[in-house]
Protein backbone atom coordinates (compact mmCIF):
# COMPACT_ATOMS: atom_id res chain seq x y z
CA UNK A 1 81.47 103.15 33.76
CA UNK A 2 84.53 104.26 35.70
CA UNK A 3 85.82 101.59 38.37
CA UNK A 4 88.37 101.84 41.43
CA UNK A 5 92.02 101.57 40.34
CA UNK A 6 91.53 99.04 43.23
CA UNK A 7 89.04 96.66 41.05
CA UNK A 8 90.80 94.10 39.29
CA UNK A 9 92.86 95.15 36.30
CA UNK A 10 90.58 92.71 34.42
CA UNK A 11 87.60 94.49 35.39
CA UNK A 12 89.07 97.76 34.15
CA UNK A 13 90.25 96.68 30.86
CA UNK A 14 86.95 95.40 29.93
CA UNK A 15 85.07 98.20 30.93
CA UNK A 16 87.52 100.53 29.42
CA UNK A 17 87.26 98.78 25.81
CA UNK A 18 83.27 97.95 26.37
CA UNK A 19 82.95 102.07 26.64
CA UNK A 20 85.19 102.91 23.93
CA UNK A 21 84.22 100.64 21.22
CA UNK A 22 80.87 98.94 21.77
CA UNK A 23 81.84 95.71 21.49
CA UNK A 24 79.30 92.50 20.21
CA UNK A 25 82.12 90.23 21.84
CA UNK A 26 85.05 90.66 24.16
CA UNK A 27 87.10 88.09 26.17
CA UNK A 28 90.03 89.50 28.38
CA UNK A 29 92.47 87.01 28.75
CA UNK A 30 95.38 86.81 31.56
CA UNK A 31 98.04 85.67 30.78
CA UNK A 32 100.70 86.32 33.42
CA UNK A 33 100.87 83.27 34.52
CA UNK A 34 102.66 81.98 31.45
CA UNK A 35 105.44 84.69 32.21
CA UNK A 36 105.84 84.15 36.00
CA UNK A 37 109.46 85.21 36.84
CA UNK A 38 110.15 86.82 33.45
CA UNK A 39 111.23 90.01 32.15
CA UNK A 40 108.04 92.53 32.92
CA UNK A 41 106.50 90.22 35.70
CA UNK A 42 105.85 92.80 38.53
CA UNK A 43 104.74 90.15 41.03
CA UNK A 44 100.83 91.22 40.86
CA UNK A 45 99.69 88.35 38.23
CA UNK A 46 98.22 90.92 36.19
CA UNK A 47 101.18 91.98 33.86
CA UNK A 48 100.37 90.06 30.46
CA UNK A 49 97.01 90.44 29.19
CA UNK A 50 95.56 89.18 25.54
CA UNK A 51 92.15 91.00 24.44
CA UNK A 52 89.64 89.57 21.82
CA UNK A 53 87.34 92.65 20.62
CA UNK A 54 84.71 92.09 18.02
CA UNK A 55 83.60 95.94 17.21
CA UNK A 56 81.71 97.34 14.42
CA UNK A 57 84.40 100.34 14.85
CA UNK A 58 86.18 98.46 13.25
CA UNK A 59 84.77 98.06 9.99
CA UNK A 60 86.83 99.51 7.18
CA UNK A 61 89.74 99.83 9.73
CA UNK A 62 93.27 98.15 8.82
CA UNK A 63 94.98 96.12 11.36
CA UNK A 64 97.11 98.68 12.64
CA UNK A 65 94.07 101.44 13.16
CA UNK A 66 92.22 98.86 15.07
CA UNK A 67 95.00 98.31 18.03
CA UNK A 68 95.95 101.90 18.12
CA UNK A 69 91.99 102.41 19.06
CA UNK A 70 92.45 99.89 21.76
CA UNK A 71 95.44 101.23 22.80
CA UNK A 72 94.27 104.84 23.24
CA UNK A 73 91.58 103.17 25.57
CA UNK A 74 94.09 101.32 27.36
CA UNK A 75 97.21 104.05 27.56
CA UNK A 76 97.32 104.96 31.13
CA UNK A 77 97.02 101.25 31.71
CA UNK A 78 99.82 100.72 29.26
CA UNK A 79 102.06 103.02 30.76
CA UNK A 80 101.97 101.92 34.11
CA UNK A 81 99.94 98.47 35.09
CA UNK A 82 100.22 96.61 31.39
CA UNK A 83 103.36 95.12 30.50
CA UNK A 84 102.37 93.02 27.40
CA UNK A 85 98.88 93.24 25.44
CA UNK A 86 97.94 90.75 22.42
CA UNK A 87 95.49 91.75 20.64
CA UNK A 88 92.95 89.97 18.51
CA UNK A 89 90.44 92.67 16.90
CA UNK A 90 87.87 92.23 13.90
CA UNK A 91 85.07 93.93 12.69
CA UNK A 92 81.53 92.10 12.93
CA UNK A 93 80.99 89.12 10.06
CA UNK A 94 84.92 88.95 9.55
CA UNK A 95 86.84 85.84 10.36
């Protein structure tokens, strides 16, 4: 599902990673707020984001593998609306 650059970046990053990967659970998390007037606050409120992905893509996939697979969802995104992105990834079954 593609949505309007005009949709909120929330929106997009969800639907980005939910097309990608398949999740069985993601939470998208803003966290701009907490970085209000900081380095890499653009004014929108959508600078700082933290994802939760639960994938079974990820099975058998190192830490490192799994954020570069998020990332290559998310690089336009990272290059231009996405200041700062935490990521939390594991495979199905893992803690």
């Amino acid at each position: 599902m593609t949505l309007p650059a005009t949709a909120p970046l929330s929106e997009i990053i969800a639907a980005r990673l939910a097309s990608a990967l398949g999740p069985t659970r993601l939470e998208v998390i803003n966290d701009s707020h907490h970085h209000a007037g900081h380095s890499g606050d653009d004014g929108t409120g959508e600078s700082h984001w933290t994802v939760v992905v639960e994938a079974p893509a990820f099975a058998g996939l190192n830490r490192v593998q799994r954020q570069r697979l998020i990332n290559t969802a998310l690089a336009d995104l990272l290059a231009t609306r996405i200041h700062a992105l935490a990521i939390k990834a594991r495979a199905p079954g893992e803690a």
